[in-house]
N, C-alpha and C. Protein backbone atom coordinates (compact mmCIF):
# COMPACT_ATOMS: atom_id res chain seq x y z
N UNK A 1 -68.04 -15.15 -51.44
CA UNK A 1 -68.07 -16.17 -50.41
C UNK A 1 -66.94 -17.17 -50.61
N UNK A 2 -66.52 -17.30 -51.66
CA UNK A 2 -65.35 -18.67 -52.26
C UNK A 2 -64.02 -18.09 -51.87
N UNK A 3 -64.18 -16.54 -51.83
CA UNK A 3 -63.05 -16.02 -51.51
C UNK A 3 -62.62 -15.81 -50.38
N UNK A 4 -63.68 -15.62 -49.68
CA UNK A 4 -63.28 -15.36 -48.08
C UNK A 4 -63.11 -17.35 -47.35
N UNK A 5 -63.71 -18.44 -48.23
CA UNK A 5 -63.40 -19.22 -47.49
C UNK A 5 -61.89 -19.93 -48.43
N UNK A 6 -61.43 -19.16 -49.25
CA UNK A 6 -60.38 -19.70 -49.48
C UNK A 6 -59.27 -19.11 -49.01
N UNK A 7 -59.36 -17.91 -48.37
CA UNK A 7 -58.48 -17.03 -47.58
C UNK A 7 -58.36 -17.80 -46.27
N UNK A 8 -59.87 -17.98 -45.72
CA UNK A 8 -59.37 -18.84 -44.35
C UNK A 8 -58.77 -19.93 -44.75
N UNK A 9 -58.78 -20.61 -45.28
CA UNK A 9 -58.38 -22.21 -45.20
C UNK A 9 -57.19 -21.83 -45.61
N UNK A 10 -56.58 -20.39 -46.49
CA UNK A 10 -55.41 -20.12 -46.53
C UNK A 10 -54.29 -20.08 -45.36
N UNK A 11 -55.42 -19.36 -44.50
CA UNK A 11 -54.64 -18.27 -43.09
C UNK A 11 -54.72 -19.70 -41.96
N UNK A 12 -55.67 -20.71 -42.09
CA UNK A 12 -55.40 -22.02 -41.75
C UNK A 12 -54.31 -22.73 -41.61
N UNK A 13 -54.17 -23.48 -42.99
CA UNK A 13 -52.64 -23.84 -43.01
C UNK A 13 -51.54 -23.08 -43.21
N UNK A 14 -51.50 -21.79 -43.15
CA UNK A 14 -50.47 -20.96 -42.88
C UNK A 14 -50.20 -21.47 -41.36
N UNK A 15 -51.37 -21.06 -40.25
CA UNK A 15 -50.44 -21.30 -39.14
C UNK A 15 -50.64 -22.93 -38.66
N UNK A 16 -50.90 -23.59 -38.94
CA UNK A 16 -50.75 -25.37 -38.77
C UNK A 16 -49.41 -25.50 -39.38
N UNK A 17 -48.67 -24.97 -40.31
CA UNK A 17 -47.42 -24.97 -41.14
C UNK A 17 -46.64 -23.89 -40.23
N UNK A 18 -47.05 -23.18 -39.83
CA UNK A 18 -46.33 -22.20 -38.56
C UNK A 18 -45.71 -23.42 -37.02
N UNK A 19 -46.79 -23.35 -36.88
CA UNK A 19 -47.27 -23.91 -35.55
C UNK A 19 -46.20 -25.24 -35.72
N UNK A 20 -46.54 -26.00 -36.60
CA UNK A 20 -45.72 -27.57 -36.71
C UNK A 20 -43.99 -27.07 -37.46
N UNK A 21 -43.62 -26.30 -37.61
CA UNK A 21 -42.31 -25.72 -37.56
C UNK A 21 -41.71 -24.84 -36.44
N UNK A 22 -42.66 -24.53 -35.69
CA UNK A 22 -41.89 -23.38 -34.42
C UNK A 22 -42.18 -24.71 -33.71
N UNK A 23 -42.96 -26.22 -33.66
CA UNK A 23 -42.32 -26.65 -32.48
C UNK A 23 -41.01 -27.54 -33.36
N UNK A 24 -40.23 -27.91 -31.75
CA UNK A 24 -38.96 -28.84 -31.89
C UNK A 24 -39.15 -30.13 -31.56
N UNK A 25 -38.17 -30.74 -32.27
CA UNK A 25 -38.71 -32.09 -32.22
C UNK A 25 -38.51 -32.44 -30.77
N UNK A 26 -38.77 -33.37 -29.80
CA UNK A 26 -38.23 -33.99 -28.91
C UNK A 26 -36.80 -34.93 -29.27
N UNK A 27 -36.10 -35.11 -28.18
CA UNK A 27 -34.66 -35.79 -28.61
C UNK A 27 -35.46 -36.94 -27.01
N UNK A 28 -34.95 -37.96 -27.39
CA UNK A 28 -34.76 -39.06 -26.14
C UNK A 28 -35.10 -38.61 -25.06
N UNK A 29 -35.91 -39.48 -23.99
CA UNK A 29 -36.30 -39.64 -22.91
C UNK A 29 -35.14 -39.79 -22.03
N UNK A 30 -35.04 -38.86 -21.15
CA UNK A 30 -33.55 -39.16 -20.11
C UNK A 30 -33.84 -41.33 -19.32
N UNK A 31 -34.95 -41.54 -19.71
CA UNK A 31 -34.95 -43.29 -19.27
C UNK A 31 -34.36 -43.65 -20.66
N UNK A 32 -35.00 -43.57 -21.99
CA UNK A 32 -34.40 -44.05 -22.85
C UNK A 32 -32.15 -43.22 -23.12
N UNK A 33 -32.12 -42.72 -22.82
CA UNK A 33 -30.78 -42.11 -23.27
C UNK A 33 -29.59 -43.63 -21.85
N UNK A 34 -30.69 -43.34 -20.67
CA UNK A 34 -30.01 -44.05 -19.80
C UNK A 34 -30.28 -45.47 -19.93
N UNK A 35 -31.19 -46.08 -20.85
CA UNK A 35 -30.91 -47.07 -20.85
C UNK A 35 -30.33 -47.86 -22.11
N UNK A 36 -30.28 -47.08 -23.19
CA UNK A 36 -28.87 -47.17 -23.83
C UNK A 36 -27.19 -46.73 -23.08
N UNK A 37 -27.17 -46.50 -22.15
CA UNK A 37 -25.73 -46.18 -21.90
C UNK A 37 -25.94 -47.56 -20.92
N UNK A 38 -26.71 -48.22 -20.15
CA UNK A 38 -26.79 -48.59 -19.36
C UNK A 38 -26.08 -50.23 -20.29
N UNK A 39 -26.97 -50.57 -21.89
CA UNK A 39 -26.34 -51.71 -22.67
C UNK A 39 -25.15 -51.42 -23.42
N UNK A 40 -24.47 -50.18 -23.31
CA UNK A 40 -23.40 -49.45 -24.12
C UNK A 40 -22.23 -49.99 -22.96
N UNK A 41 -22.33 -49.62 -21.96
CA UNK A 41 -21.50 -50.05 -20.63
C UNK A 41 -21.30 -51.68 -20.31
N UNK A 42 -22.47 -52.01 -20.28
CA UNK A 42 -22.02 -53.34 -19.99
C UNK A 42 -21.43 -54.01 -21.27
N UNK A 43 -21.68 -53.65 -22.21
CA UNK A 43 -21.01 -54.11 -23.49
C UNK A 43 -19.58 -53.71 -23.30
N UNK A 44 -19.19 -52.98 -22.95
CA UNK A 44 -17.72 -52.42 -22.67
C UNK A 44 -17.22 -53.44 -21.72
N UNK A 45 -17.80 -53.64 -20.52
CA UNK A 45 -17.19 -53.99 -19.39
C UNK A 45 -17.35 -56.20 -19.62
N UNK A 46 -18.08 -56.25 -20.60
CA UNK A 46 -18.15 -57.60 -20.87
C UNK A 46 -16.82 -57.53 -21.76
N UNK A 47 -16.69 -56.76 -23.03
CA UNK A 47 -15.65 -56.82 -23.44
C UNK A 47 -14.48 -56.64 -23.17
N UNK A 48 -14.04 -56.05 -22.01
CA UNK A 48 -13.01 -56.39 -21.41
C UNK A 48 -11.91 -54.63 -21.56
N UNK A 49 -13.12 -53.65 -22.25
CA UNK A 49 -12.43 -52.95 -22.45
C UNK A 49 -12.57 -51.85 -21.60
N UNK A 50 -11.60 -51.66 -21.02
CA UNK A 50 -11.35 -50.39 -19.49
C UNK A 50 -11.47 -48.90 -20.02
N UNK A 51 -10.55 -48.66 -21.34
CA UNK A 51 -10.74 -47.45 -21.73
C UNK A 51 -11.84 -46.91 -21.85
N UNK A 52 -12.86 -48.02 -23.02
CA UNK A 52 -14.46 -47.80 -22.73
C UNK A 52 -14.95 -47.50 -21.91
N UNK A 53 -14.92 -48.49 -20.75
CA UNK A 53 -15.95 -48.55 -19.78
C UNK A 53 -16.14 -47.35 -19.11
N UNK A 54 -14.35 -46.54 -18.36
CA UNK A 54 -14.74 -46.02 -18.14
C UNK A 54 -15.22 -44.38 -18.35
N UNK A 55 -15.35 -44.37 -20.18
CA UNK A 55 -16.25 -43.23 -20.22
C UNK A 55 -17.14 -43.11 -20.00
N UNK A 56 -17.94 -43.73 -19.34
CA UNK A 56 -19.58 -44.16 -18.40
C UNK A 56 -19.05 -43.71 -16.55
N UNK A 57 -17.79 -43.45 -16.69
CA UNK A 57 -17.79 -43.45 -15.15
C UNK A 57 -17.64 -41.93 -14.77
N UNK A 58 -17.90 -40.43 -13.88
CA UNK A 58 -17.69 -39.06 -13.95
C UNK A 58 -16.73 -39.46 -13.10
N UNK A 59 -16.14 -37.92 -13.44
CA UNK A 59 -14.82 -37.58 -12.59
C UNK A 59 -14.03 -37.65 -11.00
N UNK A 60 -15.61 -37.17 -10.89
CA UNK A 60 -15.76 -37.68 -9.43
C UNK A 60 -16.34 -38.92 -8.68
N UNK A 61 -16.67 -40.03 -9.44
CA UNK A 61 -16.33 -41.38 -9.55
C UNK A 61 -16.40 -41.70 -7.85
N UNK A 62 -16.89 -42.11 -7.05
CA UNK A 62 -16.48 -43.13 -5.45
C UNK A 62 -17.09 -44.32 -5.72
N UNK A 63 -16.23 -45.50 -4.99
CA UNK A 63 -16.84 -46.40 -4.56
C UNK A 63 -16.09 -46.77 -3.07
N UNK A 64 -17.30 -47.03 -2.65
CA UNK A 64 -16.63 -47.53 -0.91
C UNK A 64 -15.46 -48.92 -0.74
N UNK A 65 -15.96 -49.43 -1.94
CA UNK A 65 -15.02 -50.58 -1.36
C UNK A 65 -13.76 -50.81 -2.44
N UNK A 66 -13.98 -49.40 -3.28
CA UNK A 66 -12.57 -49.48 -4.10
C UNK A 66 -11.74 -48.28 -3.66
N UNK A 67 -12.64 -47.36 -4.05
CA UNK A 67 -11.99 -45.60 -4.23
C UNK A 67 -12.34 -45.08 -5.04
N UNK A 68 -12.10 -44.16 -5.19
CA UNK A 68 -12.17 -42.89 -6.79
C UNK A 68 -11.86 -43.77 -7.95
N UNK A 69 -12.39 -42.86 -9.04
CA UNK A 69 -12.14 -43.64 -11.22
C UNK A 69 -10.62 -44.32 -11.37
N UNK A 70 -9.75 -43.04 -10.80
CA UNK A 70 -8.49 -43.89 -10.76
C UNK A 70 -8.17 -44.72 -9.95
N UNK A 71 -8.48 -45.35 -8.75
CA UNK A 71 -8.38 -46.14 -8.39
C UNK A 71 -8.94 -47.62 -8.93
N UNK A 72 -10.44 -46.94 -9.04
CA UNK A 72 -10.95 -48.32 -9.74
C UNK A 72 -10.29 -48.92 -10.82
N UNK A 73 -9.80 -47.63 -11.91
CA UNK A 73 -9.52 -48.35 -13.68
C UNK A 73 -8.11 -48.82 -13.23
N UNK A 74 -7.51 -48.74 -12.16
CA UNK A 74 -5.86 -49.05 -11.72
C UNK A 74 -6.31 -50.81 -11.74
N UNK A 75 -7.03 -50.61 -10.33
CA UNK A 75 -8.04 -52.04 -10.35
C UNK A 75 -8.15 -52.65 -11.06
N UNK A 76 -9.37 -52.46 -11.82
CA UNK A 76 -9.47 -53.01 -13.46
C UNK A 76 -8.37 -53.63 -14.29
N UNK A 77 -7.46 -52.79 -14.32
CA UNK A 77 -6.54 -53.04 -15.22
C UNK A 77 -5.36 -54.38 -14.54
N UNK A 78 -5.11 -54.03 -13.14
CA UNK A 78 -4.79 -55.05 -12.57
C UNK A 78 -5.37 -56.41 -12.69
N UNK A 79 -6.79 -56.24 -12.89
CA UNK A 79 -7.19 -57.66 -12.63
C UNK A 79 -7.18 -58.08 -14.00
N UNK A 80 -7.55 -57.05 -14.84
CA UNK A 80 -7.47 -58.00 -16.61
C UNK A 80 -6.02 -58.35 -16.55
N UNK A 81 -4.95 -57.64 -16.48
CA UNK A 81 -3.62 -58.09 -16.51
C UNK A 81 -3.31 -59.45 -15.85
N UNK A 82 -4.10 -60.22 -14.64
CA UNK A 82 -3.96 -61.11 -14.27
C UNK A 82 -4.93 -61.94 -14.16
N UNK A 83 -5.60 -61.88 -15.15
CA UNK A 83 -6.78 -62.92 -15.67
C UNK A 83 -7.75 -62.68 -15.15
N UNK A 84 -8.12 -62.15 -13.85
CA UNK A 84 -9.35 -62.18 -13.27
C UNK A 84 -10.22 -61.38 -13.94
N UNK A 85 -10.44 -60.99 -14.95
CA UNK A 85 -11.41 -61.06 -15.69
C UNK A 85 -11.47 -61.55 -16.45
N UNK A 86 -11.11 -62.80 -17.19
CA UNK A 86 -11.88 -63.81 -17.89
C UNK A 86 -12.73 -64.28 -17.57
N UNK A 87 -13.85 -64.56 -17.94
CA UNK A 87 -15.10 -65.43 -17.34
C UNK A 87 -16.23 -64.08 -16.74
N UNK A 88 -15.85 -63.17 -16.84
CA UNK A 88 -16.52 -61.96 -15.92
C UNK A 88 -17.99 -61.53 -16.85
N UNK A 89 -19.28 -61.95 -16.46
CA UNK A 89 -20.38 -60.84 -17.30
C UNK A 89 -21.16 -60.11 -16.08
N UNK A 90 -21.29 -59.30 -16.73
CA UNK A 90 -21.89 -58.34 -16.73
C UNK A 90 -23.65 -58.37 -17.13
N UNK A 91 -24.44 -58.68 -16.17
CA UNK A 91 -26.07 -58.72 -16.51
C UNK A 91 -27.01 -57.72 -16.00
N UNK A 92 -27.37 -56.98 -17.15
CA UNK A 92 -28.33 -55.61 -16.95
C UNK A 92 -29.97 -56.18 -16.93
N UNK A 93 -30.04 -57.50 -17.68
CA UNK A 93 -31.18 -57.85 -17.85
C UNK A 93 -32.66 -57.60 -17.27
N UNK A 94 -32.11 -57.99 -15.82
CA UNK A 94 -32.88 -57.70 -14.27
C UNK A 94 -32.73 -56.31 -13.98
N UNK A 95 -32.14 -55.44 -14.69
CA UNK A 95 -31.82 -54.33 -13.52
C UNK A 95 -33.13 -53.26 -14.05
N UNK A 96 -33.40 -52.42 -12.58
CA UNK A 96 -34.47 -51.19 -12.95
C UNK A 96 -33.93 -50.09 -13.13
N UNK A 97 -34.48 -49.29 -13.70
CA UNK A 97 -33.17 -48.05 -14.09
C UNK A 97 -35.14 -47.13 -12.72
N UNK A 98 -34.07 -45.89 -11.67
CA UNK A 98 -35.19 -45.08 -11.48
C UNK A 98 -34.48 -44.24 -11.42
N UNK A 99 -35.74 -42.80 -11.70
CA UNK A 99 -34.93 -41.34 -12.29
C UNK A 99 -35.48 -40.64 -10.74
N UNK A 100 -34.59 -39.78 -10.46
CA UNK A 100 -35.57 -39.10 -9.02
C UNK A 100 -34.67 -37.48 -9.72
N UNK A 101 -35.38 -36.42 -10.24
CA UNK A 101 -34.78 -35.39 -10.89
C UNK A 101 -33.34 -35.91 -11.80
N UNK A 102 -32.04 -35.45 -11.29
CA UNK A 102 -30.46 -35.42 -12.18
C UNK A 102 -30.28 -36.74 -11.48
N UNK A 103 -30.58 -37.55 -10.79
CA UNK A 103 -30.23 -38.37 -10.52
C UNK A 103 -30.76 -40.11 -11.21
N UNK A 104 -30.08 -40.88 -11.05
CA UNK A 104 -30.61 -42.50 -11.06
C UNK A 104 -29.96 -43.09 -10.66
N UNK A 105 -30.78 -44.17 -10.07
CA UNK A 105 -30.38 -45.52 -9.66
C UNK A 105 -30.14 -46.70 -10.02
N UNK A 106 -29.56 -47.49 -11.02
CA UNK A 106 -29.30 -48.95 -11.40
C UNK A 106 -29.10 -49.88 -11.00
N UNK A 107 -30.56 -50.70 -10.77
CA UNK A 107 -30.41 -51.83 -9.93
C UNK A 107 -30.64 -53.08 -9.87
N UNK A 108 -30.90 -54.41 -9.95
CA UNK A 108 -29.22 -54.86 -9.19
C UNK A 108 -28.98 -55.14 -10.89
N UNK A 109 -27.54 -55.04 -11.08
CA UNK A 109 -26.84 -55.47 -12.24
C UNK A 109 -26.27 -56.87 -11.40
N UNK A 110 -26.02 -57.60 -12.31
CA UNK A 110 -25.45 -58.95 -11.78
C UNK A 110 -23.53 -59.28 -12.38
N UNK A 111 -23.14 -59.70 -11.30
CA UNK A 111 -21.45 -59.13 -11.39
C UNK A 111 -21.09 -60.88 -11.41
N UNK A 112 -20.85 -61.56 -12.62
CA UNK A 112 -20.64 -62.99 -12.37
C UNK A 112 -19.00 -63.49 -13.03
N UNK A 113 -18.57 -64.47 -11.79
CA UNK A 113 -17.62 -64.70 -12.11
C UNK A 113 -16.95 -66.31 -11.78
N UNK A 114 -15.57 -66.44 -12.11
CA UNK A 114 -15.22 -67.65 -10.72
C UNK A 114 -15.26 -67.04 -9.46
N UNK A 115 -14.77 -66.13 -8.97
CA UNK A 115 -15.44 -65.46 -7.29
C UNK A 115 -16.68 -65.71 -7.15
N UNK A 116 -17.65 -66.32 -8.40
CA UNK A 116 -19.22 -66.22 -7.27
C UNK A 116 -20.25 -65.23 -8.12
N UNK A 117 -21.12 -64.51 -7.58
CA UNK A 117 -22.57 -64.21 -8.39
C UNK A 117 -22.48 -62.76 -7.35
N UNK A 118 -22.25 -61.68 -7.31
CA UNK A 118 -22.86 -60.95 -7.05
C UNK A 118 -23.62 -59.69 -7.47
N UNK A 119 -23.76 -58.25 -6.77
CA UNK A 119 -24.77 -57.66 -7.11
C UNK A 119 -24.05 -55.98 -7.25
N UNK A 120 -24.59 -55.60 -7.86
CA UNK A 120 -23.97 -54.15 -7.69
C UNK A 120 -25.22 -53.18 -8.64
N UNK A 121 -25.31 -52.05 -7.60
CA UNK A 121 -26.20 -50.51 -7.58
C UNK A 121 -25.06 -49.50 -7.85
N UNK A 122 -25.65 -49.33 -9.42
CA UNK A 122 -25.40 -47.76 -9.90
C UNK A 122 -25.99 -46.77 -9.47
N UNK A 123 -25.51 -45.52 -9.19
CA UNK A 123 -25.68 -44.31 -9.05
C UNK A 123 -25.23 -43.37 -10.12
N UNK A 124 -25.83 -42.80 -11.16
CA UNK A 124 -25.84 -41.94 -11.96
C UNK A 124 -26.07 -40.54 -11.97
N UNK A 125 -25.28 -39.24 -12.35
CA UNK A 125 -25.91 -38.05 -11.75
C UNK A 125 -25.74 -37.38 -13.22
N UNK A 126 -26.99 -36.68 -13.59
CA UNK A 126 -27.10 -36.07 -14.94
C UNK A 126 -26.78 -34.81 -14.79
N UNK A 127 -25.68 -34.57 -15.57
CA UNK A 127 -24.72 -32.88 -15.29
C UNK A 127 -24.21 -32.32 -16.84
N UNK A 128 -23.61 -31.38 -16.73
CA UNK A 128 -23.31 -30.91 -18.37
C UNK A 128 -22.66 -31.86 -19.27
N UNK A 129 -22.09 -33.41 -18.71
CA UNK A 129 -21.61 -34.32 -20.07
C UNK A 129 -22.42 -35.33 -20.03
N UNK A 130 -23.92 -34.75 -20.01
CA UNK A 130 -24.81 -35.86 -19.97
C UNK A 130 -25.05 -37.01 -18.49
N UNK A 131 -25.29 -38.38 -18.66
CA UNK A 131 -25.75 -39.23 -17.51
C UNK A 131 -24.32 -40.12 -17.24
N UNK A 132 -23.77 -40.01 -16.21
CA UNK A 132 -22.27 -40.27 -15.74
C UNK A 132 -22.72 -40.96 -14.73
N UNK A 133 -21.59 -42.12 -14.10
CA UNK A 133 -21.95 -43.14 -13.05
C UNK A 133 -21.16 -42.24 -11.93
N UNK A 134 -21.72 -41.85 -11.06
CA UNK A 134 -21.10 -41.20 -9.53
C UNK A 134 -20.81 -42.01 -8.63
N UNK A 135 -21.63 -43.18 -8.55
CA UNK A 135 -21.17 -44.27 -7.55
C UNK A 135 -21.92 -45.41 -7.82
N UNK A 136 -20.89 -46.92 -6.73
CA UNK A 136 -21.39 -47.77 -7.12
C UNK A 136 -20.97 -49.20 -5.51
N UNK A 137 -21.96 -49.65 -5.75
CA UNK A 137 -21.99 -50.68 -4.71
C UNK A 137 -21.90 -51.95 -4.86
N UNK A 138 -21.54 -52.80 -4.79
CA UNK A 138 -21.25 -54.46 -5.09
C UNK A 138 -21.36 -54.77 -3.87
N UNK A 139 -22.44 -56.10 -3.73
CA UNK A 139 -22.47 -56.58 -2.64
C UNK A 139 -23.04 -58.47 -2.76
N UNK A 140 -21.93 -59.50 -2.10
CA UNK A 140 -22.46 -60.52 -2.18
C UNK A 140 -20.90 -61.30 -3.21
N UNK A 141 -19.73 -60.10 -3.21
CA UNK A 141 -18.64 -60.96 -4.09
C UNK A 141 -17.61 -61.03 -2.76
């Protein structure tokens, strides 16, 4: 009898020691991954640094009231070159991050400057280099 219940409790944690090695761990919540890139970005874009920033932005990049990545970081770079970004933050504080499948929405980030207080909605689309900004809206500068 000692033997057959020391065989089970053998053949037991054999597969509990199976079982808890064939699974994988989980890696990050696509909300948590996005909302570290979401304080990784604005940390860039507070700091003033363009190269950073825009590795948060995909290739195919629009905004209506700028243009495409290269247009914008042309932008960018224009305006740090002529001060208009000193004084510039960047506030995620308020913003809601929502997931609808490969997609999200980032909203409102707060765009503050001497121009004034306004607002701007990320659009994020999750594709093979991870969660990339596809588009973006500012409204109220």
């Amino acid at each position: 009898m000692k033997r057959v219940v020391c065989v089970i409790s053998c053949m037991v944690l054999m597969l509990a020691l199976a079982g808890g090695c064939a699974s994988t761990p989980k890696g990050p919540s696509d909300m948590e991954v996005l909302q570290g890139k979401i304080q990784e970005c604005a940390a860039a874009a507070n700091a003033k640094d363009i190269d950073k920033l825009m590795t948060y932005f995909a290739d195919d990049f629009y905004a209506s009231q700028i243009g495409d990545k290269v247009a914008f970081k042309d932008f960018l770079l224009n305006a740090k070159g002529m001060g208009y970004l000193d004084g510039v933050e960047i506030g995620v504080k308020d913003a809601k991050t929502t997931i609808s499948g490969n997609m999200a929405t980032v909203a409102p980030v707060s765009v503050k400057g001497n121009f004034g207080l306004g607002q701007a909605t990320f659009t994020a689309t999750k594709g093979k280099n991870g969660w990339m900004i596809t588009a973006m809206d500012i409204t109220g500068i």
